[in-house]
C-alpha atoms as a PDB file:
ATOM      1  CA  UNK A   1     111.887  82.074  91.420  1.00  0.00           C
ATOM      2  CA  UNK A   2     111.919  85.964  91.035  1.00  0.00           C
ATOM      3  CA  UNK A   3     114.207  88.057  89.598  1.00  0.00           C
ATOM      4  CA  UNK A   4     115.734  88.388  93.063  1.00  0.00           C
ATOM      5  CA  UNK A   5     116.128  84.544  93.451  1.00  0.00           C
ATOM      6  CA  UNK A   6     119.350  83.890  92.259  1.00  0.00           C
ATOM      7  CA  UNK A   7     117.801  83.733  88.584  1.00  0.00           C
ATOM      8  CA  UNK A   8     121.098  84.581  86.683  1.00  0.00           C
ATOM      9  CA  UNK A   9     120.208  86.794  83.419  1.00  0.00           C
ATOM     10  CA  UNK A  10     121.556  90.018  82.474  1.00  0.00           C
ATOM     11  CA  UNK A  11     117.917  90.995  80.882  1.00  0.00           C
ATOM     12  CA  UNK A  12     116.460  91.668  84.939  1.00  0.00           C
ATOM     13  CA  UNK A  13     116.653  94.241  87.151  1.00  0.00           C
ATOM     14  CA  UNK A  14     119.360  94.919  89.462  1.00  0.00           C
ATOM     15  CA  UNK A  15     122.572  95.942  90.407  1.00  0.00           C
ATOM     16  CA  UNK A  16     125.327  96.213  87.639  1.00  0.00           C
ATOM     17  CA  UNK A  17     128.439  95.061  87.562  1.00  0.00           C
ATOM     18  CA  UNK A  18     130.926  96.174  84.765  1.00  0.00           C
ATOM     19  CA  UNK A  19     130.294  98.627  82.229  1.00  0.00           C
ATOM     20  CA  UNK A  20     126.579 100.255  82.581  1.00  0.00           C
ATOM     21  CA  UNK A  21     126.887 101.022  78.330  1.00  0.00           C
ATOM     22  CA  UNK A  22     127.064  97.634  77.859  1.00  0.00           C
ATOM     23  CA  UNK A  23     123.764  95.985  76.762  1.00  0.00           C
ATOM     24  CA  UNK A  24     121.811  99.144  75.477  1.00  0.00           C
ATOM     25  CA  UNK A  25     120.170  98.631  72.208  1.00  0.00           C
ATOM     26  CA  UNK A  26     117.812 101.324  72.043  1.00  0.00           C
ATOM     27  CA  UNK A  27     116.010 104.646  73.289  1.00  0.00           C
ATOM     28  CA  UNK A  28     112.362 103.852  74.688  1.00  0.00           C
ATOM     29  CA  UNK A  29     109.432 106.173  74.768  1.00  0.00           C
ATOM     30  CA  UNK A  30     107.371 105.140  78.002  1.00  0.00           C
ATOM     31  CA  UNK A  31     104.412 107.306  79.472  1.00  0.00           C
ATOM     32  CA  UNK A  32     105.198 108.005  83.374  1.00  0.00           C
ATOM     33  CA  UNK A  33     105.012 110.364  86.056  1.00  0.00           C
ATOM     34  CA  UNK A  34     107.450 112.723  86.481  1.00  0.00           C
ATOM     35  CA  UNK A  35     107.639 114.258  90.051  1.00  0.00           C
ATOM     36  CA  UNK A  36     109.113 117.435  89.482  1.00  0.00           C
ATOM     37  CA  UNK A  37     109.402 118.313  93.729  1.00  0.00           C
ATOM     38  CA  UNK A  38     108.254 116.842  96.440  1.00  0.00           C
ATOM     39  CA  UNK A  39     108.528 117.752 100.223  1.00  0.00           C
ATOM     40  CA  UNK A  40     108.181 115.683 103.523  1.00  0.00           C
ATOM     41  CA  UNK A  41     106.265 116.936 106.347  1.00  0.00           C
ATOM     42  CA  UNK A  42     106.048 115.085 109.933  1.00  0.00           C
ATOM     43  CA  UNK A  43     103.648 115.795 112.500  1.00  0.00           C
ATOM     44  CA  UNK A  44     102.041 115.342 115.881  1.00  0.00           C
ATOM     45  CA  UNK A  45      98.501 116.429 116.073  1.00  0.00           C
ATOM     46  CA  UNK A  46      97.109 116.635 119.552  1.00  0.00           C
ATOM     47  CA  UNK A  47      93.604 116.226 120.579  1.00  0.00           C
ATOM     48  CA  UNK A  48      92.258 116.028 117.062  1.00  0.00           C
ATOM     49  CA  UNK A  49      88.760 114.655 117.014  1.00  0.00           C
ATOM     50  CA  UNK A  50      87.811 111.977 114.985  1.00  0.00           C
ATOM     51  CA  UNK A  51      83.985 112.070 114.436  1.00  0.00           C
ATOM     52  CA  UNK A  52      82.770 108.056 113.582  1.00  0.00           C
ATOM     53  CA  UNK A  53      80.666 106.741 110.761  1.00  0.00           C
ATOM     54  CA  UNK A  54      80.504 103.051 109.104  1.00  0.00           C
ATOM     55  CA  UNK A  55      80.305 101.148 112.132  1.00  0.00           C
ATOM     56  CA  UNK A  56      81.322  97.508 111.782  1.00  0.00           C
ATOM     57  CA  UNK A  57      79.576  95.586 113.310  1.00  0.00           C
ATOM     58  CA  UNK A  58      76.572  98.115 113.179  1.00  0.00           C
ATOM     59  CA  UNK A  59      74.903  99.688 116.625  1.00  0.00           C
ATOM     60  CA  UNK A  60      77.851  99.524 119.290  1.00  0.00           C
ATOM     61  CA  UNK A  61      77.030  99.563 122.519  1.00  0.00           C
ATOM     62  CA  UNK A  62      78.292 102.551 124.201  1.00  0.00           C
ATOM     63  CA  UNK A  63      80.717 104.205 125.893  1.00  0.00           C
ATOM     64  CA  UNK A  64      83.776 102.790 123.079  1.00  0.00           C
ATOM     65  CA  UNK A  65      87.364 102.702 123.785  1.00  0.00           C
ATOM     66  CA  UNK A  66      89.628 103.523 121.583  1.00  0.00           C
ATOM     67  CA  UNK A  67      91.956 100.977 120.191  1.00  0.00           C
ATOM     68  CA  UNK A  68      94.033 102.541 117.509  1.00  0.00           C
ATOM     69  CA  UNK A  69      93.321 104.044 114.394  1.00  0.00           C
ATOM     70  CA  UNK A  70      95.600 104.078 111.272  1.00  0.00           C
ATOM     71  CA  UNK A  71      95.302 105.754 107.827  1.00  0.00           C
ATOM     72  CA  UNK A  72      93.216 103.411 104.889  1.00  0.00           C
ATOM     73  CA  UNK A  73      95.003 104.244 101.636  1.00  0.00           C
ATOM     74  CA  UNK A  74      98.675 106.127 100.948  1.00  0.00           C
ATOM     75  CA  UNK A  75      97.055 108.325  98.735  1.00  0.00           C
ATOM     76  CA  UNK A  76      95.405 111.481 100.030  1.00  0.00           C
ATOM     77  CA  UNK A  77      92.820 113.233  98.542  1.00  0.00           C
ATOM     78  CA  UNK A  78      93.919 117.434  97.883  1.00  0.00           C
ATOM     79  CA  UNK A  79      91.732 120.283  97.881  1.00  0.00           C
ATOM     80  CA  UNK A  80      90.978 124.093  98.062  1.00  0.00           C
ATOM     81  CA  UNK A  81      94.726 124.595  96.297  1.00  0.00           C
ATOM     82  CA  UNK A  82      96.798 127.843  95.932  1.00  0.00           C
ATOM     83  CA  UNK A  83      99.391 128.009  93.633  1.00  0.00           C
ATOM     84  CA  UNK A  84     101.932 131.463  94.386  1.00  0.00           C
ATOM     85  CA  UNK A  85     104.716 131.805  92.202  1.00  0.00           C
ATOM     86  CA  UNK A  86     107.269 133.633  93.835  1.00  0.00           C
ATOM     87  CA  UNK A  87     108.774 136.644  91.591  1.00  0.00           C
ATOM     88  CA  UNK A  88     112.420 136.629  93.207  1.00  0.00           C
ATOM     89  CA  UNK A  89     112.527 132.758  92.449  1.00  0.00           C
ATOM     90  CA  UNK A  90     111.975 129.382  90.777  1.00  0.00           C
ATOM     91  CA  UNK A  91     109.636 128.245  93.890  1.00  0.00           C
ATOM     92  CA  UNK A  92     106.120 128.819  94.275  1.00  0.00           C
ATOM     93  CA  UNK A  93     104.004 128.959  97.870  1.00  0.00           C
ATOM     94  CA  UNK A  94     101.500 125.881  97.064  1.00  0.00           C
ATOM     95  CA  UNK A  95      98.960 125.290 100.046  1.00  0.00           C
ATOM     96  CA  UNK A  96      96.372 123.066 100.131  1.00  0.00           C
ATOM     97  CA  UNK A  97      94.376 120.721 102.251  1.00  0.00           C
ATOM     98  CA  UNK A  98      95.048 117.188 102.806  1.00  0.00           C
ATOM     99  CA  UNK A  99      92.153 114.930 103.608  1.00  0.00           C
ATOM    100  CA  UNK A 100      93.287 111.342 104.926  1.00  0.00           C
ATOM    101  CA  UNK A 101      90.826 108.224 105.626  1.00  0.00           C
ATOM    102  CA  UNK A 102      91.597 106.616 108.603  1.00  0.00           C
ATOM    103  CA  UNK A 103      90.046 103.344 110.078  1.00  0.00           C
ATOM    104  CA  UNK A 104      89.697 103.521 114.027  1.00  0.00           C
ATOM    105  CA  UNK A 105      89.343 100.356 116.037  1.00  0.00           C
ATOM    106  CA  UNK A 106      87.502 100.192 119.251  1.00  0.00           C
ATOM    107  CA  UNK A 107      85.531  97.844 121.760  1.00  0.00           C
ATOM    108  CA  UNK A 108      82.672  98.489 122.943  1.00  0.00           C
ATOM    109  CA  UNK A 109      80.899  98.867 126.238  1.00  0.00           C
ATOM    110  CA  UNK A 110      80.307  94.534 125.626  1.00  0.00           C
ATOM    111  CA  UNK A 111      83.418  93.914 124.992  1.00  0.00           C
ATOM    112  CA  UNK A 112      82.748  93.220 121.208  1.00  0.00           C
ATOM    113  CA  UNK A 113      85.581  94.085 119.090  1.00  0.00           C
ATOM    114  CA  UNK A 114      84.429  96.935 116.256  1.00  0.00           C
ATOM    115  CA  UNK A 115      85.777  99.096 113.769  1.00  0.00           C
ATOM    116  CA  UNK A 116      84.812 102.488 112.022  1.00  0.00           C
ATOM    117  CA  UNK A 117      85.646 105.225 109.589  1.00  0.00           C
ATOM    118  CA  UNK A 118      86.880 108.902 109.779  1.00  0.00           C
ATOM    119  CA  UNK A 119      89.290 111.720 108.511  1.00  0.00           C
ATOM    120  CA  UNK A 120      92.038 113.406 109.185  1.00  0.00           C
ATOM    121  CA  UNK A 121      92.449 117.181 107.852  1.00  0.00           C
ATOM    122  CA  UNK A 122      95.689 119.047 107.827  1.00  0.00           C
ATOM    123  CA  UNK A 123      96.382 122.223 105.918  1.00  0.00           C
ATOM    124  CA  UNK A 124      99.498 122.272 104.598  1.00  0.00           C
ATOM    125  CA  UNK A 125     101.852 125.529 103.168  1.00  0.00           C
ATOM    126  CA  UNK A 126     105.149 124.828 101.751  1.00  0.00           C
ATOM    127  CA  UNK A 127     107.264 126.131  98.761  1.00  0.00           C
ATOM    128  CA  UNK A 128     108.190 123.728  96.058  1.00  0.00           C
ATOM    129  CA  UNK A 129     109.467 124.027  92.432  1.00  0.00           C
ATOM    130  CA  UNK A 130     106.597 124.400  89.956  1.00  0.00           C
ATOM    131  CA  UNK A 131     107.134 124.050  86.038  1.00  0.00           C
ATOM    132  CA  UNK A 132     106.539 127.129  83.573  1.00  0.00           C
ATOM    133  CA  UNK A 133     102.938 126.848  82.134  1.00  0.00           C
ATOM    134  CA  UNK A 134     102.637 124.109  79.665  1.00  0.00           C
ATOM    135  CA  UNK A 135      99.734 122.815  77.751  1.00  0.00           C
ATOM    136  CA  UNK A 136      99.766 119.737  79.980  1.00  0.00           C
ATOM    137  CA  UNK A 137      99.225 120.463  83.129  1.00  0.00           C
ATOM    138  CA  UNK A 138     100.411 120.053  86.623  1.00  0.00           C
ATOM    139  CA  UNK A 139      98.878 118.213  89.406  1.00  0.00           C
ATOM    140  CA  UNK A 140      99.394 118.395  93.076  1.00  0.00           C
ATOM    141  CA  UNK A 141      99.569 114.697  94.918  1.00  0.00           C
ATOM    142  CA  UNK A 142      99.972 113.998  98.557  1.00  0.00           C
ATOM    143  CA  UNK A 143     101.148 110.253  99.922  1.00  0.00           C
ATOM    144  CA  UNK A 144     100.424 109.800 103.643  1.00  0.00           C
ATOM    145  CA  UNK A 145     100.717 107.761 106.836  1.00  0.00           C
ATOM    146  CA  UNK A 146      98.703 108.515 109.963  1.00  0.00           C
ATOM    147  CA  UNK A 147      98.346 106.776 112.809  1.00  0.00           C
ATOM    148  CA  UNK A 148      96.726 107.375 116.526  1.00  0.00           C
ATOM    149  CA  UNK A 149      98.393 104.996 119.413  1.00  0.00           C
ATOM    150  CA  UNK A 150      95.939 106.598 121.842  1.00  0.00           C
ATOM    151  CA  UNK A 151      92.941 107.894 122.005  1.00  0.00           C
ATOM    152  CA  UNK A 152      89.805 109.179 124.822  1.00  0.00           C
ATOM    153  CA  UNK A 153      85.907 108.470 123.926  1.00  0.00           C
ATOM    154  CA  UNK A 154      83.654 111.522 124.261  1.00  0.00           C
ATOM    155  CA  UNK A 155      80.607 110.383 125.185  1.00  0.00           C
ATOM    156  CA  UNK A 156      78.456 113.933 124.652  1.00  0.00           C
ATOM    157  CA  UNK A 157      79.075 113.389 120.788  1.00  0.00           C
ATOM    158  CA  UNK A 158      80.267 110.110 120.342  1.00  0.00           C
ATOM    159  CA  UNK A 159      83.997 110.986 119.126  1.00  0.00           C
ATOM    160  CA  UNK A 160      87.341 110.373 119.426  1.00  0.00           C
ATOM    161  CA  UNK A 161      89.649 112.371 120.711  1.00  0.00           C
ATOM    162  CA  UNK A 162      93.219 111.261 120.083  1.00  0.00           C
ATOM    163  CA  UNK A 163      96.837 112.122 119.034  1.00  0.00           C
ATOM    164  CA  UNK A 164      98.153 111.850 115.689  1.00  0.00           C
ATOM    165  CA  UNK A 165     101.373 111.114 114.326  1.00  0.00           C
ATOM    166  CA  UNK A 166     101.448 111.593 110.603  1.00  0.00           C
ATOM    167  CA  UNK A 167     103.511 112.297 107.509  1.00  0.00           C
ATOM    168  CA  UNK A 168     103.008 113.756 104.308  1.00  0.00           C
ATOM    169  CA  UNK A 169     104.628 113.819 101.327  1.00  0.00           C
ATOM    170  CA  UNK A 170     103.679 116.559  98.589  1.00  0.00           C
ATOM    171  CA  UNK A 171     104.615 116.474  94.989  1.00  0.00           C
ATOM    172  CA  UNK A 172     104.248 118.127  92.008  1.00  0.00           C
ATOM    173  CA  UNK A 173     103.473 115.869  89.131  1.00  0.00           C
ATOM    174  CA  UNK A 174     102.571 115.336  85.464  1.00  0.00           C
ATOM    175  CA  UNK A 175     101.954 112.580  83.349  1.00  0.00           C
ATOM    176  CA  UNK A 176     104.841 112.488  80.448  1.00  0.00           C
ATOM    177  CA  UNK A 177     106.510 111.002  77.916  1.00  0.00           C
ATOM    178  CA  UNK A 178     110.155 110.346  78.427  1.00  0.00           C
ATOM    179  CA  UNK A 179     113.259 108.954  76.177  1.00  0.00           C
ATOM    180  CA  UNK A 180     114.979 106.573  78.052  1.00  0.00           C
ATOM    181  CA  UNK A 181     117.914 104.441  77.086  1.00  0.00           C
ATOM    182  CA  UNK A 182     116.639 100.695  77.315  1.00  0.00           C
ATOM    183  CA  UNK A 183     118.609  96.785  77.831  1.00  0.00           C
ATOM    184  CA  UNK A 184     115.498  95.823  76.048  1.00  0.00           C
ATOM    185  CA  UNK A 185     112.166  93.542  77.577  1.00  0.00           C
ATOM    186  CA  UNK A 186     112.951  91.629  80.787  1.00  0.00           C
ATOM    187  CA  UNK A 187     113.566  88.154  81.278  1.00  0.00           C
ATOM    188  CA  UNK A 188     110.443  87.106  83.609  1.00  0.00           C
ATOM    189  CA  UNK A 189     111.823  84.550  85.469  1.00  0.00           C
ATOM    190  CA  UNK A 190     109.566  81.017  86.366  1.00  0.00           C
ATOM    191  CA  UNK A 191     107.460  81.529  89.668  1.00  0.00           C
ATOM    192  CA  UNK A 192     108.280  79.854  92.778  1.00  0.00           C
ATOM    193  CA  UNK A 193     105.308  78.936  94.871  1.00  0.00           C
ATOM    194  CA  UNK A 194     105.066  78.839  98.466  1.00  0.00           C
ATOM    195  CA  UNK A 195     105.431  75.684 100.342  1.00  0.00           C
ATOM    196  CA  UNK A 196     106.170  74.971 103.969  1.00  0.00           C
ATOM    197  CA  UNK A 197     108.185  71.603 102.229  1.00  0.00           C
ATOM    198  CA  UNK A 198     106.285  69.371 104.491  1.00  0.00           C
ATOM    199  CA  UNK A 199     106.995  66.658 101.691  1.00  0.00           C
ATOM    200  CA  UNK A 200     110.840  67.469 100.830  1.00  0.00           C
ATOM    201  CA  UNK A 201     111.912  64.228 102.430  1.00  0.00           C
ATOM    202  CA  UNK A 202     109.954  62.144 100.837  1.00  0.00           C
ATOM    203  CA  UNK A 203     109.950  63.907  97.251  1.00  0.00           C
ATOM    204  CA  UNK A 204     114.090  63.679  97.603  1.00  0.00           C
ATOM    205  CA  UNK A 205     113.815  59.617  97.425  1.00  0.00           C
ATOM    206  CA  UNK A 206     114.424  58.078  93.994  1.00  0.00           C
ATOM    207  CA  UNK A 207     111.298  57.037  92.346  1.00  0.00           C
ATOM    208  CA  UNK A 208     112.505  53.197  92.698  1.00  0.00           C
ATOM    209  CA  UNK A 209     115.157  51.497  94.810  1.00  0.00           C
ATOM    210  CA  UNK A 210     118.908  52.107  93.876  1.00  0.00           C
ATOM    211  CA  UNK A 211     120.112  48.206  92.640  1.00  0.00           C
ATOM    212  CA  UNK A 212     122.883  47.036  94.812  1.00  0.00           C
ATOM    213  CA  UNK A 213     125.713  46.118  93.176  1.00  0.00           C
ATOM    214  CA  UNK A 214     128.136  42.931  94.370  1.00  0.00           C
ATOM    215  CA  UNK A 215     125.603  41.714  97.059  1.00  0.00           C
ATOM    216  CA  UNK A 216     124.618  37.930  97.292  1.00  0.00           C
ATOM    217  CA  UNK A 217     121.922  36.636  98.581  1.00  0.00           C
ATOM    218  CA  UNK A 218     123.588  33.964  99.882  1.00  0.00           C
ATOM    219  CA  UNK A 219     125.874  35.881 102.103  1.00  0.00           C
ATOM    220  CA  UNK A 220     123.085  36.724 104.140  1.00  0.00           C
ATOM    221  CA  UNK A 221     121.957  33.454 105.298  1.00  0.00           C
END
């Protein structure tokens, strides 16, 4: 089971039914993130090159063709930023530059299926909300998704050239300590494991024969 399994406890998450006061028995102090703004940004990127390192297997045999390529992690890696608070209001200009792994797949002049590594870098310059200085301080976090449905091999440097669809998400964000009101520890629920039930009819059968009541012999002869 799983707490979405028809396990029926009001100590798990989900919706609530009836009066959301009911069941709180105390305030919580838990450490978390607190995203104070975030922003979407999507994107097509045309003829971006894509230069190619970590060949797997090693030593393709070239000219490649490109495959797709696709980013490795959700979480981007920020530099060079600029923080611009604006005097006339509670938003400041933040730009910075968003690197983003991506893996690229390819074949290669023998057919043989391969795979490599590269980057995607976007600048980005938006205005978000940034908290009044504090003695904790503020970070700057992008989550992305890139992807590349087509691509061309240059052969006079070994690249990629290809298009790019990609989104990013920037957010301002600290590590905190919040009050919360609590229902208390969850309910963890027993685990269900996987089984294609390739042995449901047979497990179903009682373990000896049911004893038939009222039946002679006799009659059967």
């Amino acid at each position: 089971m799983s707490f979405y399994s028809n396990f029926q406890s009001d100590k798990c998450p989900g919706t609530i039914s009836g009066n959301p006061m009911n069941g709180l028995t105390e305030k919580v102090c838990i450490q978390a993130e607190k995203i104070f703004d975030a922003c979407i940004r999507q994107t097509q990127i045309e003829n971006y090159t894509l230069a190619l390192s970590g060949f797997t297997p090693e030593n393709p045999t070239y000219p490649l063709t490109f495959v797709s390529a696709r980013s490795l992690a959700a979480e981007a890696e920020i530099s060079n930023i600029n923080i611009d608070r604006q005097a006339d209001r509670q938003c400041a200009r933040v730009q910075a530059t968003v690197t983003v792994p991506v893996e690229v797949l390819y074949t290669d002049a023998n057919g043989v299926e391969g795979k490599a590594t590269s980057s995607v870098t976007m600048n980005e310059d938006v205005l978000l909300y940034v908290p009044s200085p504090s003695i904790m301080p503020f970070t700057v976090k992008g989550v992305v998704s890139a992807v590349a449905p087509e691509g061309t091999f240059n052969a006079g440097d070994n690249t990629f050239t290809v298009s790019i669809c990609a989104t990013v998400i920037l957010k301002i964000a600290m590590q905190v300590e919040l009050l919360l009101p609590s229902y208390g520890y969850c309910v963890i629920p027993p685990a269900q494991e996987y089984s294609q039930e390739v042995c449901a009819g047979f497990f179903e059968l009682p373990l000896y024969p049911q004893s038939q009541s009222g039946c002679n012999c006799k009659d059967r002869c």
